[in-house]
C-alpha atoms as a PDB file:
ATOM      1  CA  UNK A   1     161.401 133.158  90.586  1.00  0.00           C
ATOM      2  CA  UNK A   2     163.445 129.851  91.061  1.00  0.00           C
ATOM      3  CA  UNK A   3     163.856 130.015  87.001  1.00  0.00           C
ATOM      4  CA  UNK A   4     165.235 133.452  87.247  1.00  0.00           C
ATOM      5  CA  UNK A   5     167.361 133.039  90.217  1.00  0.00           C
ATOM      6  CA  UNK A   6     169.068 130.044  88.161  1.00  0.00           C
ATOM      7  CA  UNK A   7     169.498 131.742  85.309  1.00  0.00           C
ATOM      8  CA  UNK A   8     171.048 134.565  86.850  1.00  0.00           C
ATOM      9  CA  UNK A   9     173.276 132.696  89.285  1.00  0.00           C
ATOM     10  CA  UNK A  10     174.568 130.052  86.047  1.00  0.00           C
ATOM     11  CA  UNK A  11     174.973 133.553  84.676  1.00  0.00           C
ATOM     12  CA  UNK A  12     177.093 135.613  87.388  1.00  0.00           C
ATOM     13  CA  UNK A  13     178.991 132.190  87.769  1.00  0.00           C
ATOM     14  CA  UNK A  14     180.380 131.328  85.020  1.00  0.00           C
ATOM     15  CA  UNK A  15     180.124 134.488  82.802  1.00  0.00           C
ATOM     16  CA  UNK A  16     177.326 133.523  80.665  1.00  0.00           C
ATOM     17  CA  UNK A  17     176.123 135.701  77.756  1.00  0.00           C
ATOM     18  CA  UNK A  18     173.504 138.071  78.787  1.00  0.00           C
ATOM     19  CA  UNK A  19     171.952 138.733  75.901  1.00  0.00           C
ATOM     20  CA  UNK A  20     171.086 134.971  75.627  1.00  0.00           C
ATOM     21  CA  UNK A  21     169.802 135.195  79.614  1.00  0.00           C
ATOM     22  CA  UNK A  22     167.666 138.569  78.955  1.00  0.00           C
ATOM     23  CA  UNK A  23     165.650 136.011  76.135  1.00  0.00           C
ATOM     24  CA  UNK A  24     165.530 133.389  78.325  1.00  0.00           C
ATOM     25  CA  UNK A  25     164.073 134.994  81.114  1.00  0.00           C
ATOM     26  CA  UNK A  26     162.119 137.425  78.547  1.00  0.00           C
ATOM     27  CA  UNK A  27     163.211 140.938  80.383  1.00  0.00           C
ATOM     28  CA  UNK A  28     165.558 143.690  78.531  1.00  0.00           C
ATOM     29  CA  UNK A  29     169.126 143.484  79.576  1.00  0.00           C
ATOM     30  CA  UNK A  30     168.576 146.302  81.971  1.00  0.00           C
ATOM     31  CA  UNK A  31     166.489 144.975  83.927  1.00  0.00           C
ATOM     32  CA  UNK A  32     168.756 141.582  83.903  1.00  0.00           C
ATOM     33  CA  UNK A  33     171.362 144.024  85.125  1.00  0.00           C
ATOM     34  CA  UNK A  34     169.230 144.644  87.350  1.00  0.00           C
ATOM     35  CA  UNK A  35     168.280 141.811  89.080  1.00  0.00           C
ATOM     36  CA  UNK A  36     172.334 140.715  88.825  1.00  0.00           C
ATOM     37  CA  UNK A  37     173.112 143.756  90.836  1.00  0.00           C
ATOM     38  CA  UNK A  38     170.987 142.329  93.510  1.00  0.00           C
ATOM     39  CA  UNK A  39     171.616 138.824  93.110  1.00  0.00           C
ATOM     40  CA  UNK A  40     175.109 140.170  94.455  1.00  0.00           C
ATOM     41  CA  UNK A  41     173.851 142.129  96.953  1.00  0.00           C
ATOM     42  CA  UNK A  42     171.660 139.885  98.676  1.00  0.00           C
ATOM     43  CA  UNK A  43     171.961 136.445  97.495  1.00  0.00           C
ATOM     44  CA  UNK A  44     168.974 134.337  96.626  1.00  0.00           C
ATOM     45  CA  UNK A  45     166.840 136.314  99.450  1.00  0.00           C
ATOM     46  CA  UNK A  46     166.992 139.454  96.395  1.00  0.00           C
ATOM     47  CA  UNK A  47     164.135 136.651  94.157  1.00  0.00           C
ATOM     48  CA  UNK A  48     161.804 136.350  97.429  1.00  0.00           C
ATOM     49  CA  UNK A  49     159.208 138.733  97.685  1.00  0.00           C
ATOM     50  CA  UNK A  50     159.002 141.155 100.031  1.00  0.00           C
ATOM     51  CA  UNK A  51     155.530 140.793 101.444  1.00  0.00           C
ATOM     52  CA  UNK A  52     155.969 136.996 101.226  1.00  0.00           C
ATOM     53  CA  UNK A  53     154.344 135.599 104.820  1.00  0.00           C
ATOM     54  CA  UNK A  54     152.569 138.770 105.720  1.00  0.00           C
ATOM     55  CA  UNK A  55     148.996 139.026 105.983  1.00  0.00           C
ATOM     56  CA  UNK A  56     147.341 141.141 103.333  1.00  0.00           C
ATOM     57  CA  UNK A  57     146.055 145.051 104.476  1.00  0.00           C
ATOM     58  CA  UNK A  58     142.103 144.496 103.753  1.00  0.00           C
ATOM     59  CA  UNK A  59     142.127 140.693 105.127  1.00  0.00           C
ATOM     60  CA  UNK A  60     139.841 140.361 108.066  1.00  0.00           C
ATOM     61  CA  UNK A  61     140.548 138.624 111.639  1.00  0.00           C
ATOM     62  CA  UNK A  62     139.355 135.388 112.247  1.00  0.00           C
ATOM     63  CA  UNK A  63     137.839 136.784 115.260  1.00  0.00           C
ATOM     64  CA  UNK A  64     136.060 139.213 113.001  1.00  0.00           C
ATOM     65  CA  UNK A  65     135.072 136.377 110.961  1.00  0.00           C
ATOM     66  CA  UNK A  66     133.549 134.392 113.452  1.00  0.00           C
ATOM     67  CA  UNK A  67     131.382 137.545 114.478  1.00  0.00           C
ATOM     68  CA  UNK A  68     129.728 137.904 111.220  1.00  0.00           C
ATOM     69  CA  UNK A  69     128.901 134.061 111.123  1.00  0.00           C
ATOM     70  CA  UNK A  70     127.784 133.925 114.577  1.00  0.00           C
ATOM     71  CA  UNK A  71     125.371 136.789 113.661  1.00  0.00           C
ATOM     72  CA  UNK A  72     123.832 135.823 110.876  1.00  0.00           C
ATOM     73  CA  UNK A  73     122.840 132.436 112.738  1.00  0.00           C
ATOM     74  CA  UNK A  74     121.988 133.608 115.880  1.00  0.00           C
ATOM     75  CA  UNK A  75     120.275 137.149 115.610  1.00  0.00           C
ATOM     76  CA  UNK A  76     120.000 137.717 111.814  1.00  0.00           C
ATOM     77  CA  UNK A  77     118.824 134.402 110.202  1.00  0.00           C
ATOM     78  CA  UNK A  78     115.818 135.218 108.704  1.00  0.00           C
ATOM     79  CA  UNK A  79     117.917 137.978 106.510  1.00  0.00           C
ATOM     80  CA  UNK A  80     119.163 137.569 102.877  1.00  0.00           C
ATOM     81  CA  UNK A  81     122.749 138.230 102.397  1.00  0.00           C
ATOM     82  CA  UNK A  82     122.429 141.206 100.918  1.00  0.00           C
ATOM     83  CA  UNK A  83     120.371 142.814 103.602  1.00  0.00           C
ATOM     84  CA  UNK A  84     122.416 141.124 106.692  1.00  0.00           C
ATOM     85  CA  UNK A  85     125.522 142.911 104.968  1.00  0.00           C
ATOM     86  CA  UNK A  86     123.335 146.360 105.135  1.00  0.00           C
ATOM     87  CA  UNK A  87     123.072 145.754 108.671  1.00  0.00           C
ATOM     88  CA  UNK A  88     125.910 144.817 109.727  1.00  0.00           C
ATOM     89  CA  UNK A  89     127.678 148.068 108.419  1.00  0.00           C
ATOM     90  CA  UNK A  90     124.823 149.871 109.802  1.00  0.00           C
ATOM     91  CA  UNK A  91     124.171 148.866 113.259  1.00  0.00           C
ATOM     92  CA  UNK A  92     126.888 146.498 114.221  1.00  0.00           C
ATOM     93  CA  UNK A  93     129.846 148.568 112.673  1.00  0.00           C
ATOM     94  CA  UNK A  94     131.255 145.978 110.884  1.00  0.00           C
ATOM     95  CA  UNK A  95     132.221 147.452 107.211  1.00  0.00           C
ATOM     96  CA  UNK A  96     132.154 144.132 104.823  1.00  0.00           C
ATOM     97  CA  UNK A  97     131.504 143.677 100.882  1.00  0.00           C
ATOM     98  CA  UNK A  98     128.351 141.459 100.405  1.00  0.00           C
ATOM     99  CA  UNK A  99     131.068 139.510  98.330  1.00  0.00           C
ATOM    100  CA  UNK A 100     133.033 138.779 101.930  1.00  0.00           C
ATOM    101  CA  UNK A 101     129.893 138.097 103.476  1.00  0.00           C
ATOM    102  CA  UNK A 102     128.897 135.893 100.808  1.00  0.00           C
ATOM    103  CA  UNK A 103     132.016 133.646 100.591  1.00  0.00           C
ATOM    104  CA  UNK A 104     132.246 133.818 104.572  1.00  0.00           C
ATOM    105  CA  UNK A 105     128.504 132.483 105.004  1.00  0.00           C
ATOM    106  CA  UNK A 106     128.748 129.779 102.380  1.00  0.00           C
ATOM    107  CA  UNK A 107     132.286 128.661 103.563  1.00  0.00           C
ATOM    108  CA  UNK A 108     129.918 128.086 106.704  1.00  0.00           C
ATOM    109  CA  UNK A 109     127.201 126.324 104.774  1.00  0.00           C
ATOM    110  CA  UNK A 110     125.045 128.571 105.448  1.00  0.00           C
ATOM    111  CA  UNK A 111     121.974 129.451 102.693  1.00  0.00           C
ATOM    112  CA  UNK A 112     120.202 133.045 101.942  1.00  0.00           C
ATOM    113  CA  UNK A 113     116.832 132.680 102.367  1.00  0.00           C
END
């Protein structure tokens, strides 16, 4: 984004070429018109993202993540991961992937039996 944003602000600037900008950047002019519409509009805030410094829909809590840890060492040990995921969607109502249960136990440093 920081290459586009200074391509397009060189451009709307000094009234570059942009057929020369569209190549640079490797989008069709329309979409360069685009992006100089908004570079006008908002500024350099139009390149940032606009999910940038939210926290994704299907991440987990840390408090939720310190559950399923604390589970697996205190009540479900003796369980492979596989089967302590089983249970904990069945009986503790906590719906995970194995894959999150996985990465979340061997962040821990925690084995599967």
């Amino acid at each position: 984004m920081k290459k586009q944003y200074a391509v397009i602000k060189e451009l709307v600037d000094h009234h570059g070429n942009k057929k020369r900008a569209a190549i640079k950047l490797g989008i069709p002019i329309r979409q360069l018109n685009i992006r100089i519409r908004q570079y006008q509009e908002k500024g350099k805030a139009a390149f940032i993202h606009g999910n940038y410094g939210r926290k994704p829909v299907n991440c987990l809590s840390t408090e939720i993540n310190n559950k399923i840890v604390t589970l697996y060492q205190t009540k479900y040990q003796d369980f492979n991961f596989m089967h302590f995921t089983q249970f904990l969607n069945e009986f503790e109502g906590i719906n995970v992937y194995y894959s999150t249960v996985y990465q979340l136990l061997s962040q821990a440093e925690v084995d599967s039996p």
